[in-house]
Each structure stands twice: as C-alpha cells, then as structure tokens.
Protein backbone atom coordinates (compact mmCIF):
# COMPACT_ATOMS: atom_id res chain seq x y z
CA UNK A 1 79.98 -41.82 88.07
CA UNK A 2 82.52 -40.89 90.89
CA UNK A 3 81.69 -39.29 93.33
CA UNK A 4 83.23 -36.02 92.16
CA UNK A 5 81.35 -35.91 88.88
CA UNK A 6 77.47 -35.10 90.81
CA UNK A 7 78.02 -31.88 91.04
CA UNK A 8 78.17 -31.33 87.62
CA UNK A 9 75.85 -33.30 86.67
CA UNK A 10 73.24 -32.15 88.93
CA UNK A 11 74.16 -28.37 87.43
CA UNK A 12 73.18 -29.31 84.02
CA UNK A 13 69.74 -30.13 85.03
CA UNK A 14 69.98 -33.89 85.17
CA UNK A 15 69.24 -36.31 87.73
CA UNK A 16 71.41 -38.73 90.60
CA UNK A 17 70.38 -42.06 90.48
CA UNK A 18 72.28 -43.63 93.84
CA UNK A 19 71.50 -47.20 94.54
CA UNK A 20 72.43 -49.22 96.94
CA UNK A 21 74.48 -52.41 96.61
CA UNK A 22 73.20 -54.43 99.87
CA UNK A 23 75.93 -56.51 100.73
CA UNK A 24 79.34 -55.80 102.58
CA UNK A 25 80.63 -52.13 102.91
CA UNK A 26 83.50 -50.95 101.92
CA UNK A 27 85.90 -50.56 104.40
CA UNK A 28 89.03 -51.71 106.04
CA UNK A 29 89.22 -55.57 106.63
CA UNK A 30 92.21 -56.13 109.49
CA UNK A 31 94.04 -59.92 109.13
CA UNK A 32 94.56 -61.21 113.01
CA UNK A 33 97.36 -63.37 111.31
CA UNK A 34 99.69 -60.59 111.12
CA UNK A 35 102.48 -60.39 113.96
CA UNK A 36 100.46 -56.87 114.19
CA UNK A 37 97.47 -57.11 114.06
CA UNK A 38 97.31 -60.42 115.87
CA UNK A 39 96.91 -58.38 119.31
CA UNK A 40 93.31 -57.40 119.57
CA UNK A 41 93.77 -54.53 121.41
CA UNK A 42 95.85 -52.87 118.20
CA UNK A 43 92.55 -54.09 116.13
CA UNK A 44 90.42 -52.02 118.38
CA UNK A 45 92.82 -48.94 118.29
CA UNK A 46 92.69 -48.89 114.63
CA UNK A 47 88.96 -48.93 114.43
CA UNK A 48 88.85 -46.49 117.42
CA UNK A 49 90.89 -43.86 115.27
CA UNK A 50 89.06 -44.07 112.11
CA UNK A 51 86.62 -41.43 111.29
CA UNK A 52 84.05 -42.79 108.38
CA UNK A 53 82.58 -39.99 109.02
CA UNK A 54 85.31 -37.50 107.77
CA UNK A 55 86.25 -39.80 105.03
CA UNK A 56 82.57 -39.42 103.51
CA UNK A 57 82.32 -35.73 104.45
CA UNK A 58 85.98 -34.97 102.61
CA UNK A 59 85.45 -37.03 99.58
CA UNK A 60 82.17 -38.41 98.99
CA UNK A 61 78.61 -36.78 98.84
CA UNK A 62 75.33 -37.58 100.23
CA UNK A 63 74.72 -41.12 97.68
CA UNK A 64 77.66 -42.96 100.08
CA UNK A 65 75.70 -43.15 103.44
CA UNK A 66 78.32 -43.47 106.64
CA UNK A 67 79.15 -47.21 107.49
CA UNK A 68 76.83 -48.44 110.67
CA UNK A 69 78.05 -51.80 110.61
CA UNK A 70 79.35 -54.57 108.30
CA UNK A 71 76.59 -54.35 105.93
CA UNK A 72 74.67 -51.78 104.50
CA UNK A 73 71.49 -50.57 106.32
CA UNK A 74 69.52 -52.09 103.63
CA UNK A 75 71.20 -55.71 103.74
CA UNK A 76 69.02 -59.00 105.43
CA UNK A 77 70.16 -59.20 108.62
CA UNK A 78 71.71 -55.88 109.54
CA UNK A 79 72.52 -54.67 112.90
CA UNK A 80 73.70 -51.22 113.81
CA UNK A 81 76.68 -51.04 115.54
CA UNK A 82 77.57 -47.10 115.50
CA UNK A 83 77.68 -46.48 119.01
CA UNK A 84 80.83 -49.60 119.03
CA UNK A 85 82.48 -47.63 115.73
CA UNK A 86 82.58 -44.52 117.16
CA UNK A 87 85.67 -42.38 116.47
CA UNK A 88 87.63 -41.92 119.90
CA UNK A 89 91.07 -41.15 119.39
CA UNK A 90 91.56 -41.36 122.80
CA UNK A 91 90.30 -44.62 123.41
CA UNK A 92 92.56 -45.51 120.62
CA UNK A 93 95.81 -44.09 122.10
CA UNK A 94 94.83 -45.73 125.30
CA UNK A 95 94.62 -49.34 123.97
CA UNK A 96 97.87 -48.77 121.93
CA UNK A 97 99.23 -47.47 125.53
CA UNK A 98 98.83 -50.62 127.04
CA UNK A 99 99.74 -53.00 123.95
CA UNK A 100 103.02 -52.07 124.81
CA UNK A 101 103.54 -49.46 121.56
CA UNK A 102 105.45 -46.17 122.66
CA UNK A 103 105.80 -42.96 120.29
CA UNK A 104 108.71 -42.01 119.41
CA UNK A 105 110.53 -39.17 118.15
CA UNK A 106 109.27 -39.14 114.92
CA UNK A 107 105.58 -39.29 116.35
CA UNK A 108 104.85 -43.09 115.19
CA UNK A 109 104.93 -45.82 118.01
CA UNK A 110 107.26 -48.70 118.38
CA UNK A 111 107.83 -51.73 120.54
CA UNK A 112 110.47 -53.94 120.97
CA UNK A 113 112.66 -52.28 118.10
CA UNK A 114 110.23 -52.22 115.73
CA UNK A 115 107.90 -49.20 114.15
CA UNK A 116 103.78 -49.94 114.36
CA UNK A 117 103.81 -49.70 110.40
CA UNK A 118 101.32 -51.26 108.51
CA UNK A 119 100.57 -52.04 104.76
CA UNK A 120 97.33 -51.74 102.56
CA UNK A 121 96.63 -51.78 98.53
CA UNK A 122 95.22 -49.42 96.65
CA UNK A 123 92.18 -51.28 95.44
CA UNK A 124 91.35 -50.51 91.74
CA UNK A 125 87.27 -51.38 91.82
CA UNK A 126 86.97 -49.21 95.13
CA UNK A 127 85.88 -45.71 94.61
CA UNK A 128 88.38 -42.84 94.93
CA UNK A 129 90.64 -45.90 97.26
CA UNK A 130 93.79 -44.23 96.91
CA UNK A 131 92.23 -40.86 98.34
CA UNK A 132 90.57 -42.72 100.93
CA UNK A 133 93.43 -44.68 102.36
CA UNK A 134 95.90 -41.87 102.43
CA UNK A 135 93.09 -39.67 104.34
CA UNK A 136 92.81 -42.75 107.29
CA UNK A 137 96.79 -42.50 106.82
CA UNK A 138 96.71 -39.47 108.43
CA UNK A 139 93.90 -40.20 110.78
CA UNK A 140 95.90 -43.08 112.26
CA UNK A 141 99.26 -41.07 112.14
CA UNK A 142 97.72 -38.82 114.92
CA UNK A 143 97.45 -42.17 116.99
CA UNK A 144 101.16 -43.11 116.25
CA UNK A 145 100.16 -45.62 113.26
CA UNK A 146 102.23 -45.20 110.04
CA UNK A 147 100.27 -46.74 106.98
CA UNK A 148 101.73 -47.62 104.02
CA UNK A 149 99.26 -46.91 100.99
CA UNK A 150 100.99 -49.16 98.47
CA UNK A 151 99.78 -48.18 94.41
CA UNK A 152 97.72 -51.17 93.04
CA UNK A 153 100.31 -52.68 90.92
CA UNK A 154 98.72 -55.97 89.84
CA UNK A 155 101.41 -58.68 89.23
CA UNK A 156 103.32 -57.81 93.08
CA UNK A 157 99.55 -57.33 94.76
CA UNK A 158 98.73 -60.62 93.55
CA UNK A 159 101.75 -61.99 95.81
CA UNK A 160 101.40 -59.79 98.70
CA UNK A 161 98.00 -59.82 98.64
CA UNK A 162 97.98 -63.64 100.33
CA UNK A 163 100.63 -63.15 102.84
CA UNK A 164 98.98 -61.31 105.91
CA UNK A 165 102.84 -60.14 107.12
CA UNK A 166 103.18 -57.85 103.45
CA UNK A 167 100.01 -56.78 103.82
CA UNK A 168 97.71 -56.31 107.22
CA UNK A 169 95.12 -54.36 105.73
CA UNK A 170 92.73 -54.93 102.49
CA UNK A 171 90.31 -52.34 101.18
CA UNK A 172 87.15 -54.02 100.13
CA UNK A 173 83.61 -54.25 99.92
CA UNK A 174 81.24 -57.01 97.95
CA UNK A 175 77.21 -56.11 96.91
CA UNK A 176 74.70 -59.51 97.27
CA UNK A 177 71.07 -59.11 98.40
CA UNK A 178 71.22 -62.30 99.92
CA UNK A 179 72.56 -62.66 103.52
CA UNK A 180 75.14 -65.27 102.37
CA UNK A 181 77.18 -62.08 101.37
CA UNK A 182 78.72 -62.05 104.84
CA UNK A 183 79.79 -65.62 104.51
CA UNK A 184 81.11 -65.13 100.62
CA UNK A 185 83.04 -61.94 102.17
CA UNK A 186 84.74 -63.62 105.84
CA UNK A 187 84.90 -67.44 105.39
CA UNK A 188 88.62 -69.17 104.82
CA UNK A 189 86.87 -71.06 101.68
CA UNK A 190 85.45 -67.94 99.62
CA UNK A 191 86.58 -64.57 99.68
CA UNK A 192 88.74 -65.18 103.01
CA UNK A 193 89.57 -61.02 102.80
CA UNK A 194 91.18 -61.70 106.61
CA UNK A 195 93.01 -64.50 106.08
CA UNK A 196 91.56 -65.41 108.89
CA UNK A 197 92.73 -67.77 111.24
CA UNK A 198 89.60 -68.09 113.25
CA UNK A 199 88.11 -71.41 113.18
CA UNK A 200 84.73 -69.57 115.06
CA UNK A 201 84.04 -67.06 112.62
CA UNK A 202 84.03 -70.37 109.92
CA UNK A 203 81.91 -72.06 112.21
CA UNK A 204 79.46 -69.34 112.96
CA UNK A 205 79.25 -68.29 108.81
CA UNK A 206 78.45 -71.77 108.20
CA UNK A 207 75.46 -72.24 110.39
CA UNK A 208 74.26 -68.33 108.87
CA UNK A 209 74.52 -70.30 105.44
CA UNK A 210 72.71 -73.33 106.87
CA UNK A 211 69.62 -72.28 108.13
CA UNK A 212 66.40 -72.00 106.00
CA UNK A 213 64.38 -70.12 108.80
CA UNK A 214 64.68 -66.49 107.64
CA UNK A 215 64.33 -65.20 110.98
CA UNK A 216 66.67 -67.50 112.70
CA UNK A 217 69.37 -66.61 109.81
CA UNK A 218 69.15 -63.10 110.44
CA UNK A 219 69.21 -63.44 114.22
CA UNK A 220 72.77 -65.11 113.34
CA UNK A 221 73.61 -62.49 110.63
CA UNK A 222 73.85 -59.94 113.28
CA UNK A 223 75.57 -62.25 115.76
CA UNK A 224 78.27 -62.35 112.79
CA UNK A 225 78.21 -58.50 112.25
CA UNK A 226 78.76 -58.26 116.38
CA UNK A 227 81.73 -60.73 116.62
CA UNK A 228 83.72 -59.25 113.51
CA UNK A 229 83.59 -55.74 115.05
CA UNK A 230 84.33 -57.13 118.68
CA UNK A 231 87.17 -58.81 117.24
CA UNK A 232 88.42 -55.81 115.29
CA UNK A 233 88.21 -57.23 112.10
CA UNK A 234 86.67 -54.73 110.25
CA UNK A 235 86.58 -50.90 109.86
CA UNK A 236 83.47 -50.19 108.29
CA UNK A 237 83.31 -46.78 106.08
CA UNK A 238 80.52 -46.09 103.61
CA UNK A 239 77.67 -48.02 102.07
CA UNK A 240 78.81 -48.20 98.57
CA UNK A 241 76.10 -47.55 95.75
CA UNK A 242 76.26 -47.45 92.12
CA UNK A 243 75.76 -44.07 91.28
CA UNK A 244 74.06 -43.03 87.66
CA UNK A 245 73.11 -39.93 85.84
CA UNK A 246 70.22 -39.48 83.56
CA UNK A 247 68.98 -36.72 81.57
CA UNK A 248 65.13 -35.09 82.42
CA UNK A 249 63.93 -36.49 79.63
CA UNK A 250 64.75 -40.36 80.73
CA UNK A 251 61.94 -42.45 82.72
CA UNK A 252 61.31 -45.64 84.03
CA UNK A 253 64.85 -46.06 84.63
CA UNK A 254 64.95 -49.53 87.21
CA UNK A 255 67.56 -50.85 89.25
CA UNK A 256 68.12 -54.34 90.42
CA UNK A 257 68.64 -55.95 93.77
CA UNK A 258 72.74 -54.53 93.97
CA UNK A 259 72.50 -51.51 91.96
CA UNK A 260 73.00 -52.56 88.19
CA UNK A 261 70.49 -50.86 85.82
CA UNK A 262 66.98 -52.21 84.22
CA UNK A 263 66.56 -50.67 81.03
CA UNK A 264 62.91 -53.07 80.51
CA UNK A 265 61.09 -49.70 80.97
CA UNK A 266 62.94 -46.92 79.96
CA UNK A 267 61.20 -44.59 77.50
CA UNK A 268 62.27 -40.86 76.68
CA UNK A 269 59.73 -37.85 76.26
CA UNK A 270 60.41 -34.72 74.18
CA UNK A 271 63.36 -32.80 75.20
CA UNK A 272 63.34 -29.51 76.10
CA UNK A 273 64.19 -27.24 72.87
C-alpha cells in the first residue's frame, strides 16, 4: 500500500506489515558525465541541499526509515554516513559560490550564459516519485537549482534515459539481500544508473563481487558506500519497504529476504462478529 493508505488502514483495526527491502535506497543517483554535474563541487551542493528528512516527514510515515547511506541499515555491509548527508544549505550555496554559478534575477544560478537547470524522470515503480521530486525541486530552488521533474512518459524516457546531457538525475532504488546489490546498482555493465564514467568505482565493485571472505567483502562494501557519497554520486532518501496490510484475524504472515510475502504459514482464526 502507499504510503498514504496506513492511516486508514490502521483505523479499521488492522495491522502494518513494513518490511524492508535490503538493498540500494531510493534516492537521487547524480551522472558525473553531464557537462553539470561533471564538477564535483555541484555534486556536493546538491546533496548538501537535500533534506531526506523533510521528504519522509511530508510524505511518508514511520515504515520508510530516513536514508543513512547507500544501503539500507539492514543491508551486508552497511556504513552510516549521516553526519556526510547532512542537510546544510549553506554549505551548499557555498560550493555553488565557488563553482563559478551566480543567481540571478529570477533566483536560479547561471554561469557562462547558461541557467544551473537540471533534468530527472518521474520513476513509475518509485513510491509517490512525482511528489517526491517536485518537493527536492523546491528544496534545491532555495540554493539557485531549477529541476525539471519530467512525467514518466515511457517511449521518450527510454531515449533520454541513456544520454546523461537530457537527463542528470535518475530516481531509483533496487532491493537484494546480497551485498552484490551495490555492484548490480553502480557498475557500467549492470544497472550503470550513473552512467558512470569512472573506471575506479568499476574497479572497486569488482573486487566487492570477487571476494569470498565475508568480512573482507563488507570491509569493501563500505569503502564503496564512502567513495559514491564523496564523489557526490548519490543522494540517499528513504529505505524503501514493501508495505502490507492484514486483517486481526490473519497470522503467520512471513516475509522473505526483500520484502515479498510467505503465505507457507498463514492461517486465519474466527473473526470478530
């Protein structure tokens, strides 16, 4: 159910199941290979003026935890990184300062002629995306960054969608249990949600994928996490969970490893007359 729907569902006397998906979270992935974005210092203003926080509080409940890092809390390998995703507008206005970007009139920056405009897509599987792009909009319109929220219209997204110049930004998020997620998410082979043109970032998600040592996978998991913030690749906003009701009445109810039911042991007792 959306996120919108609990309410009403807890008010009729049933129950929230929220489960957690385990893998990437959704969030704002940044391509370096736009003529943008490919200055690291407008990377790092753009996650400096997000606030995950206020996204979650304005449109979400208490089942979408606030983002701590690239992968949820409950993901092999994770690493919190809240204290380096910390809104600070300032900070943000600062590093667009000395990129060279000046406001103008109109309140949005520009350099060299040109506005600091940016494009995303409305991503259909993403909950409540179109509400949550247009509320970092105006989050990043305070810093002098004019997003475009472009409506998810499938035959020109599937042409913009690969060209980093039509569109910077993607809103995305994938559940795995297993830490490969990060690898299926960021590497130029798989998902490749950056377009990236970082041959280090390959490298480094190919060793992750490598090693058989748990503990040495993990320890380069979070060396992962730590370089795609540091970079500004990512704007991390909420764990994502599949979120179920079920009446009183239902028990046993079982979830696997990224949130899809287990109905194995589900059995019902009387309802309530």
């Amino acid at each position: 159910m959306q996120a919108y729907d609990e309410a009403t569902v807890t008010s009729a006397g049933h129950r929230i199941y929220a489960e957690p998906t385990r893998g990437v979270n959704n969030g704002l992935y940044l391509r370096p290979a736009n003529s943008i974005l490919q200055d690291i210092n407008v990377r790092k203003a753009l996650q400096a003026g997000t606030n995950a926080k206020e996204v979650v509080e304005t449109l979400f409940t208490g089942s979408y935890p606030v983002a701590t890092s690239v992968l949820s809390h409950l993901a092999e390998g994770y690493a919190d990184l809240s204290a380096q995703l910390a809104y600070d507008p300032d900070r943000a206005n600062a590093l667009l300062d000395q990129a060279g970007w000046v406001r103008g009139g109109d309140g949005i920056r520009a350099k060299g002629g040109r506005k600091l405009e940016l494009s995303v897509f409305v991503s259909g599987p993403q909950p409540l995306s179109k509400q949550t792009l247009e509320l970092v909009a105006q989050q990043w319109a305070r810093i002098g960054v004019r997003l475009d929220v472009r409506p998810a219209d499938s035959g020109t997204q599937a042409v913009d969608i690969k060209n980093a110049e039509r569109t910077a930004i993607t809103h995305s998020m994938v559940g795995r249990a297993d830490q490969d997620v990060i690898k299926s998410h960021f590497h130029t082979r798989n998902r490749d949600v950056l377009l990236s043109n970082d041959p280090k970032l390959d490298r480094l998600l190919e060793e992750q994928s490598a090693l058989v040592d748990e503990n040495a996978r993990n320890a380069k998991v979070v060396e992962i996490q730590r370089y795609v913030i540091e970079q500004g690749y990512a704007i991390p906003l909420f764990e994502e969970p599949q979120v179920y009701g079920a009446a009183p009445y239902v028990h046993g109810v079982g979830f696997e490893a990224v949130g899809r039911p287990r109905f194995y042991d589900v059995w019902l007792s009387k309802k309530d007359k």
